[in-house]
N, C-alpha and C. Protein backbone atom coordinates (compact mmCIF):
# COMPACT_ATOMS: atom_id res chain seq x y z
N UNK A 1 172.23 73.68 166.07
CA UNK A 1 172.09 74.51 164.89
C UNK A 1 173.38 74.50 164.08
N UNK A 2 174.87 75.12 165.19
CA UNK A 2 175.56 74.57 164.03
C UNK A 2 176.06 73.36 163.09
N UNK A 3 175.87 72.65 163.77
CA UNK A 3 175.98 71.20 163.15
C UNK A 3 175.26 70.75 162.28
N UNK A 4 173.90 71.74 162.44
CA UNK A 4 173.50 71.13 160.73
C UNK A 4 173.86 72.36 159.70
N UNK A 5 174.42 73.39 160.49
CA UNK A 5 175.21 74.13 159.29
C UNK A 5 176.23 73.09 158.48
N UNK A 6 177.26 72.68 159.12
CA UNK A 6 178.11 71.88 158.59
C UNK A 6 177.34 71.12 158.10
N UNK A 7 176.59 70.05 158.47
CA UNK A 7 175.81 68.66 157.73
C UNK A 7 175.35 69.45 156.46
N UNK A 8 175.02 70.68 156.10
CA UNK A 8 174.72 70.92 154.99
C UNK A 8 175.67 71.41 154.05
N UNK A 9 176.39 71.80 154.83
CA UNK A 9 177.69 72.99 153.72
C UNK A 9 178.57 72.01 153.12
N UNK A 10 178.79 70.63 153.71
CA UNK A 10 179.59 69.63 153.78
C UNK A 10 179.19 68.50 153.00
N UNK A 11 177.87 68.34 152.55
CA UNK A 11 177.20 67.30 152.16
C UNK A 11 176.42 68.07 150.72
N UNK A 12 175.27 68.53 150.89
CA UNK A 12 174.91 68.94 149.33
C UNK A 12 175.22 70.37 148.99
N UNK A 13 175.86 71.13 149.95
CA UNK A 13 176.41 72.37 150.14
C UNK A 13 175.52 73.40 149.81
N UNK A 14 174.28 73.05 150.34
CA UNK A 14 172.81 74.24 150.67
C UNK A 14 173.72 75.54 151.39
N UNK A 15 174.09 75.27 152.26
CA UNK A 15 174.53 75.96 153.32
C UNK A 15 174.20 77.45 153.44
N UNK A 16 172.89 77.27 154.42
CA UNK A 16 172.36 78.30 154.66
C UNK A 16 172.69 78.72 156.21
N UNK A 17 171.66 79.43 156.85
CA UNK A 17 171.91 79.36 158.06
C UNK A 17 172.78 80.54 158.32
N UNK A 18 173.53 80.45 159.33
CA UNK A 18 174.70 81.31 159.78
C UNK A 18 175.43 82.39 158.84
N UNK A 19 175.58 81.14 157.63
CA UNK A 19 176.22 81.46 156.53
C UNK A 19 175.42 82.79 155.32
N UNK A 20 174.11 82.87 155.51
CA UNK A 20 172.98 82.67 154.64
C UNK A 20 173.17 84.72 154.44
N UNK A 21 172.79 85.06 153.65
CA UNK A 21 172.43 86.15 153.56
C UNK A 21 171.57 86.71 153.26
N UNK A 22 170.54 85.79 152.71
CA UNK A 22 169.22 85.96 152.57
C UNK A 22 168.26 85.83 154.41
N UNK A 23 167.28 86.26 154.09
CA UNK A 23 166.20 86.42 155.45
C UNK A 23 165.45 85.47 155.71
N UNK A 24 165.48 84.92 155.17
CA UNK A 24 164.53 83.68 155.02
C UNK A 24 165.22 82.30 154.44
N UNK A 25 165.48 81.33 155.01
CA UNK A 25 165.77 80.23 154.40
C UNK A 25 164.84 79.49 153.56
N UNK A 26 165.62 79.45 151.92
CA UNK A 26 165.05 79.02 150.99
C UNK A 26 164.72 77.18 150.66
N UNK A 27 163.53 76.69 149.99
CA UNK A 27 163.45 75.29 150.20
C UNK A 27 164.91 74.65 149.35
N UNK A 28 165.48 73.57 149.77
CA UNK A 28 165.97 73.09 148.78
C UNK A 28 165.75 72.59 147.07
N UNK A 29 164.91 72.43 147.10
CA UNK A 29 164.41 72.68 145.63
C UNK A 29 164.23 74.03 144.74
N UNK A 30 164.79 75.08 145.26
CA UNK A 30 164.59 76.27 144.50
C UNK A 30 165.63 76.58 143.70
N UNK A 31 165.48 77.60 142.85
CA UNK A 31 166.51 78.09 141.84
C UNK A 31 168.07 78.13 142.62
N UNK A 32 168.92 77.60 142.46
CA UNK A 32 170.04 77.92 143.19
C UNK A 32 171.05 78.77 141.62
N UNK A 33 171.33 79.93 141.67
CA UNK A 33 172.02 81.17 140.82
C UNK A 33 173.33 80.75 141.55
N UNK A 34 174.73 80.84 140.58
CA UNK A 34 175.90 80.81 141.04
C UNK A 34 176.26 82.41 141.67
N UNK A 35 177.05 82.10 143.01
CA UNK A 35 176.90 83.32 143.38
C UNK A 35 177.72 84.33 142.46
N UNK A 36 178.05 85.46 142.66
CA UNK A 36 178.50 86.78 142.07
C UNK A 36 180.14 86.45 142.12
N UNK A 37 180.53 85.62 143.30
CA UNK A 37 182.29 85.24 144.16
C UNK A 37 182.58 84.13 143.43
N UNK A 38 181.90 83.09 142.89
CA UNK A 38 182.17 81.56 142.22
C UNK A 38 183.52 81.67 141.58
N UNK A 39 183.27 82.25 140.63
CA UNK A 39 184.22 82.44 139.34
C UNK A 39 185.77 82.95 139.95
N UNK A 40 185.68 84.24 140.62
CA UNK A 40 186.73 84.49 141.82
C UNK A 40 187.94 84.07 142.51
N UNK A 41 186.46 83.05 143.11
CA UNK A 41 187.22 82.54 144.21
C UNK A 41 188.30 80.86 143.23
N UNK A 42 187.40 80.65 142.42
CA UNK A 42 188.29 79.55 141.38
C UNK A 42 189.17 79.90 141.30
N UNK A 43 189.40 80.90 140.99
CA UNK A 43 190.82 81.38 140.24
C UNK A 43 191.52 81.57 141.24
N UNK A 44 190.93 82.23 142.50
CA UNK A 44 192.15 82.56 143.71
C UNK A 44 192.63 80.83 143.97
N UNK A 45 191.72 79.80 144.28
CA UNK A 45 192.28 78.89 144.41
C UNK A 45 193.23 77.87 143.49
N UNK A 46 193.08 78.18 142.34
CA UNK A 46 194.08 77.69 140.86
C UNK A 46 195.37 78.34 141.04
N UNK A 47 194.78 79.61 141.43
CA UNK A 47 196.27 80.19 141.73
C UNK A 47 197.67 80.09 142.62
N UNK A 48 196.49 79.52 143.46
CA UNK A 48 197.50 78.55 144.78
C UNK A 48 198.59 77.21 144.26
N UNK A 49 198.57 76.74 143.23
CA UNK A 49 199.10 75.85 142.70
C UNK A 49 200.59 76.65 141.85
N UNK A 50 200.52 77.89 141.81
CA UNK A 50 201.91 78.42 141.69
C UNK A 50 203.14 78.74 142.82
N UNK A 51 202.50 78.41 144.03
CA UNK A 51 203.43 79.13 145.22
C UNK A 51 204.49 77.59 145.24
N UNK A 52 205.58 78.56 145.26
CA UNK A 52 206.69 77.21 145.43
C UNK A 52 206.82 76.80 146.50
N UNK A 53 207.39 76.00 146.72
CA UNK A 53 207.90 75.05 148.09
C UNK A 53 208.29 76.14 149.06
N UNK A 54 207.88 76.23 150.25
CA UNK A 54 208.52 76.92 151.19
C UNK A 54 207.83 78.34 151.13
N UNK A 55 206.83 78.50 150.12
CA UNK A 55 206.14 79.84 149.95
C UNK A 55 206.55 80.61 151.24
N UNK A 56 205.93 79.96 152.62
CA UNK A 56 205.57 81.06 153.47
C UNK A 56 207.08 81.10 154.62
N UNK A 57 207.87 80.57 153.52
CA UNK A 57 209.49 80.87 154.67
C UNK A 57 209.56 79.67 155.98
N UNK A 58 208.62 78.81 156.38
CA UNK A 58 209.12 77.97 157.35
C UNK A 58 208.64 76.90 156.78
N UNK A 59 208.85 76.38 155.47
CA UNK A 59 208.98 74.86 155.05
C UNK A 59 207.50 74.51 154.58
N UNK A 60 206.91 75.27 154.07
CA UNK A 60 205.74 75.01 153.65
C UNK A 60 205.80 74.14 152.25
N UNK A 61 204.82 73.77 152.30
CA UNK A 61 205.02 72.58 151.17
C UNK A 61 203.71 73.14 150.24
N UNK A 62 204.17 72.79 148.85
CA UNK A 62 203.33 73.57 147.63
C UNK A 62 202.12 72.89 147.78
N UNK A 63 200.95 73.54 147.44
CA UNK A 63 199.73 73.53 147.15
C UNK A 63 199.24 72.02 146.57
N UNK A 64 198.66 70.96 147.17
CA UNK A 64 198.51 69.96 146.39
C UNK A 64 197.33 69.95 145.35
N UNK A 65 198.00 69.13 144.00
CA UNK A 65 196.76 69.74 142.94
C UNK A 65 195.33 69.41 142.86
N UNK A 66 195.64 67.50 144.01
CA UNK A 66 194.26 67.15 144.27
C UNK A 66 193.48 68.13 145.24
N UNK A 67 194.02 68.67 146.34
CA UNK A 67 193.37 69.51 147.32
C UNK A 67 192.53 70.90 146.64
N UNK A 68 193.63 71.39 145.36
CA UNK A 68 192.98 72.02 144.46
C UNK A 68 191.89 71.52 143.69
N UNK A 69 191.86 70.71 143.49
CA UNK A 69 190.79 70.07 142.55
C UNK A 69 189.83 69.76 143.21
N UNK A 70 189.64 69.34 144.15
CA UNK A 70 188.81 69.15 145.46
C UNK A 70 187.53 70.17 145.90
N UNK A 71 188.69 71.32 146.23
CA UNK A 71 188.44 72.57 146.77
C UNK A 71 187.10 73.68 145.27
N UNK A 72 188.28 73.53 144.28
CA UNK A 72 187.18 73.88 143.00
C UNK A 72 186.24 73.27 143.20
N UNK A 73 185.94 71.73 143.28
CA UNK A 73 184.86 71.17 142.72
C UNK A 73 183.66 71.19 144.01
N UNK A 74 184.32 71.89 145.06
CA UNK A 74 183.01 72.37 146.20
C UNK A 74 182.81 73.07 145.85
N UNK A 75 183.75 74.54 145.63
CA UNK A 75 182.81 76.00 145.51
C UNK A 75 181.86 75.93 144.18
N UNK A 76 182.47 74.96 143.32
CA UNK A 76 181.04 75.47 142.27
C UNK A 76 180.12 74.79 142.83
N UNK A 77 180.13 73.46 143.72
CA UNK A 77 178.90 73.31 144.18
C UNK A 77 177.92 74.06 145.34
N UNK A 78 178.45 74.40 146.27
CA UNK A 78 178.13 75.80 147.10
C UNK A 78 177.52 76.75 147.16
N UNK A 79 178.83 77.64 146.09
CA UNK A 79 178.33 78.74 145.50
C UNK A 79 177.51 79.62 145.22
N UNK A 80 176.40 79.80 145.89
CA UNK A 80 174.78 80.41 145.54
C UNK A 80 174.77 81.37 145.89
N UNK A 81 174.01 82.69 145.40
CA UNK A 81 174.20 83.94 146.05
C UNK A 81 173.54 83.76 147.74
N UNK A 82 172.95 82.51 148.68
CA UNK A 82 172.59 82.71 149.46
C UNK A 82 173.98 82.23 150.85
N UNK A 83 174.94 81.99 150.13
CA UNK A 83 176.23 81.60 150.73
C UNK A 83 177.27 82.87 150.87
N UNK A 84 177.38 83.26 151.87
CA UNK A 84 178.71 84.20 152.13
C UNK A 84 179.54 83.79 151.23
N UNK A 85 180.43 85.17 150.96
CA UNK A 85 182.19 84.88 150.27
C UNK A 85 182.65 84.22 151.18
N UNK A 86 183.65 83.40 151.12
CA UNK A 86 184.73 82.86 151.60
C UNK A 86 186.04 82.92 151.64
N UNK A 87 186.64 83.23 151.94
CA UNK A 87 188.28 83.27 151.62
C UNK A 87 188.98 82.46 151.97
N UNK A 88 189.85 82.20 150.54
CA UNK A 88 190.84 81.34 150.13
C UNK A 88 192.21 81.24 150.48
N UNK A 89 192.64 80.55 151.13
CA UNK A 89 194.08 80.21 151.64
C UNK A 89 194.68 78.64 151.43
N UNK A 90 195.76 78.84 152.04
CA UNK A 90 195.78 77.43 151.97
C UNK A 90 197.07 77.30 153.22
N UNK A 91 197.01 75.68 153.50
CA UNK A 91 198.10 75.57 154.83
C UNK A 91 199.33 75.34 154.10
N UNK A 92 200.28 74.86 155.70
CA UNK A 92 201.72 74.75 155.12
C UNK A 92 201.86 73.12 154.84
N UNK A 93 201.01 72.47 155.33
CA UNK A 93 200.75 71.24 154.58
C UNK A 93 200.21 70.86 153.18
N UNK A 94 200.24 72.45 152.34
CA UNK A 94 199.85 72.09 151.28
C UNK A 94 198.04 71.34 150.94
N UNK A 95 197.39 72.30 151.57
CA UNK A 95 196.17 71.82 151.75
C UNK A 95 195.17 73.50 151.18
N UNK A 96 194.25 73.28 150.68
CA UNK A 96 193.67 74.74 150.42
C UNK A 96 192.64 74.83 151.74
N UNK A 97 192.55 75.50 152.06
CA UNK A 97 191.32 76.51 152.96
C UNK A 97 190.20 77.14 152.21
N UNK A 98 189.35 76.86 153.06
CA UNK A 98 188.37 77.76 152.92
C UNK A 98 187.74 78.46 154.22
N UNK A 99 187.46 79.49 154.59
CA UNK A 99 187.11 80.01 155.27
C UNK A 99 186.07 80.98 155.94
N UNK A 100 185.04 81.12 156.82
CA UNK A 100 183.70 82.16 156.74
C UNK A 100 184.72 82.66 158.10
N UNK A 101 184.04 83.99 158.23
CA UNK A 101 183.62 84.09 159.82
C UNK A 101 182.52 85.60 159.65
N UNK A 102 181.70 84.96 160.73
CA UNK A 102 180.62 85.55 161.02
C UNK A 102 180.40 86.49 162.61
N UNK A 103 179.41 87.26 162.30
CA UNK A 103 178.77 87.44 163.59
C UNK A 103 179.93 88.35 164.54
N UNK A 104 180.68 89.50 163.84
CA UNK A 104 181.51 90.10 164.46
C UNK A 104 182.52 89.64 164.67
N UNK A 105 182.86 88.70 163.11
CA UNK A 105 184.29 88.19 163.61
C UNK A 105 184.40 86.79 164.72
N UNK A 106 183.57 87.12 165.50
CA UNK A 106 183.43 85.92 167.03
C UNK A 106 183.17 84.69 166.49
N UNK A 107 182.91 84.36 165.43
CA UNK A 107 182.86 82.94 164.86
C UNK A 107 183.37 82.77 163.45
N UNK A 108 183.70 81.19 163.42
CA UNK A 108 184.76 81.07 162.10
C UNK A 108 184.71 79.67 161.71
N UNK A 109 184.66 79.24 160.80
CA UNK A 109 184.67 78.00 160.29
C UNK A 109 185.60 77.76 159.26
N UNK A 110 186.49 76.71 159.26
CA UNK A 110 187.48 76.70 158.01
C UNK A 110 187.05 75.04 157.37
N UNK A 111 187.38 75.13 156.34
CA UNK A 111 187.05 74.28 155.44
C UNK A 111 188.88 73.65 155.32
N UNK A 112 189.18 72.42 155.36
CA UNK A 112 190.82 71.85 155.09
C UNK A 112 190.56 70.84 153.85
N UNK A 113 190.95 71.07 152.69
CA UNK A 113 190.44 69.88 151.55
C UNK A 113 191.95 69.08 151.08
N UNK A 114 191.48 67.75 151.92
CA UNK A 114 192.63 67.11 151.47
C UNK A 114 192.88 66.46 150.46
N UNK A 115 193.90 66.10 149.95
CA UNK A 115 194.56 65.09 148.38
C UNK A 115 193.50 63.85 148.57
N UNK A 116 193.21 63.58 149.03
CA UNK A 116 192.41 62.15 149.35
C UNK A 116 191.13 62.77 148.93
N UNK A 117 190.45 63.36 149.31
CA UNK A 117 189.11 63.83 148.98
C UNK A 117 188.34 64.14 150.31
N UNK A 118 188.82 63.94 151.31
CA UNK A 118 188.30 64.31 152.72
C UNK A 118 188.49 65.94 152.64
N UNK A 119 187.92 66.25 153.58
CA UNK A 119 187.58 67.39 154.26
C UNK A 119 187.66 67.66 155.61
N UNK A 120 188.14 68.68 156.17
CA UNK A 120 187.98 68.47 157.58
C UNK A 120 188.20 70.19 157.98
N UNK A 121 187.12 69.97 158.81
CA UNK A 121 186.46 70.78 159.04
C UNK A 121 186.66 71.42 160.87
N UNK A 122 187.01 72.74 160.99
CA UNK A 122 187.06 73.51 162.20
C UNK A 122 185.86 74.51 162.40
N UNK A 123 185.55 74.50 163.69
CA UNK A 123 184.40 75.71 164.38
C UNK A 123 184.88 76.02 165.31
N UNK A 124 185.01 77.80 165.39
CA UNK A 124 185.34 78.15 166.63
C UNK A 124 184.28 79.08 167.08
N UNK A 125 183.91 79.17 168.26
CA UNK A 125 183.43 80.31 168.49
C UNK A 125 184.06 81.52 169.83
N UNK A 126 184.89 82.73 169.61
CA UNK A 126 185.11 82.89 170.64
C UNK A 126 184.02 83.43 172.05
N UNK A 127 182.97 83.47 171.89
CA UNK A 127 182.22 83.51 172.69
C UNK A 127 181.66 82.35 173.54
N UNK A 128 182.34 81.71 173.03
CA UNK A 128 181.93 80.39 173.72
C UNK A 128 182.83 79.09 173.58
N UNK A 129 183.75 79.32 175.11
CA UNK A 129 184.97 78.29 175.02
C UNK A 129 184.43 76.91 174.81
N UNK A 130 183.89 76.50 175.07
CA UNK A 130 183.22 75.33 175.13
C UNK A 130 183.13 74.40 173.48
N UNK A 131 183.60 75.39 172.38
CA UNK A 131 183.26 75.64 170.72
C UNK A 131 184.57 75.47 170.30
C-alpha cells in the first residue's frame, strides 16, 4: 500500500491514500481543485532562496534555485484539496523538503528535490522497524 502511495505522489501526484483526506478515494479523472495550502506553501518555499550560507550555524549551504524550482513545480502539481498540507523545509545540503506525517505522528514521509530534477524520497514508520 505504501508504495503505491509514493508511485503516485511521485509520478502524476494523485496522491491519495494515507495522505488523502477525503473518505473515499476519488477516480483519477475527476475535478482536481488546487488545494486551500498551494499558494502558501509556494511562497514558504521561494522564500527559502533568501537564507544565506550557513543559515543553520553548522555550514549549511543556501537553498539551491533549481531544487526550488523543482519543488514549486510539484506542489502545484499535487496540490488538491484531497492531499494533506505539507511542510516546507529544506536541508543543509541546500535541497528543499517536503514533508507529511501521519497517523499520530508514527509515520512520515519526506520529499528531497534535487538541482538535477531527481527526487528522493524517505518512509519511516515508527511502528514498524522493519520501515
Amino acid at each position: 500500500m505504501d508504495e503505491t502511495l509514493f508511485d503516485s505522489l511521485l509520478s502524476d501526484g494523485i496522491g491519495y491514500s494515507v495522505f488523502s483526506n477525503a473518505s473515499a478515494t476519488p477516480s483519477t479523472d475527476s475535478v482536481r481543485w488546487p488545494a486551500a495550502w498551494r499558494d502558501r506553501k509556494i511562497r514558504e518555499i521561494q522564500q527559502l532562496a533568501e537564507l544565506p550560507p550557513d543559515w543553520d550555524s553548522y555550514g549549511a549551504y543556501p537553498v539551491d534555485p533549481l531544487s526550488i524550482y523543482f519543488a514549486v513545480g510539484r506542489v502545484r502539481s499535487i496540490a488538491t484539496e484531497t492531499l494533506k498540507e505539507p511542510r516546507v523545509s529544506c536541508s543543509p545540503t541546500g535541497h528543499v523538503v517536503l514533508a507529511w506525517e501521519w497517523d499520530q505522528d508514527s509515520k512520515a514521509c519526506e520529499i528531497d528535490f534535487l538541482p538535477d530534477g531527481r527526487m528522493e524520497c524517505t518512509y519511516s514508520d515508527d511502528r514498524d522497524p522493519n520501515r
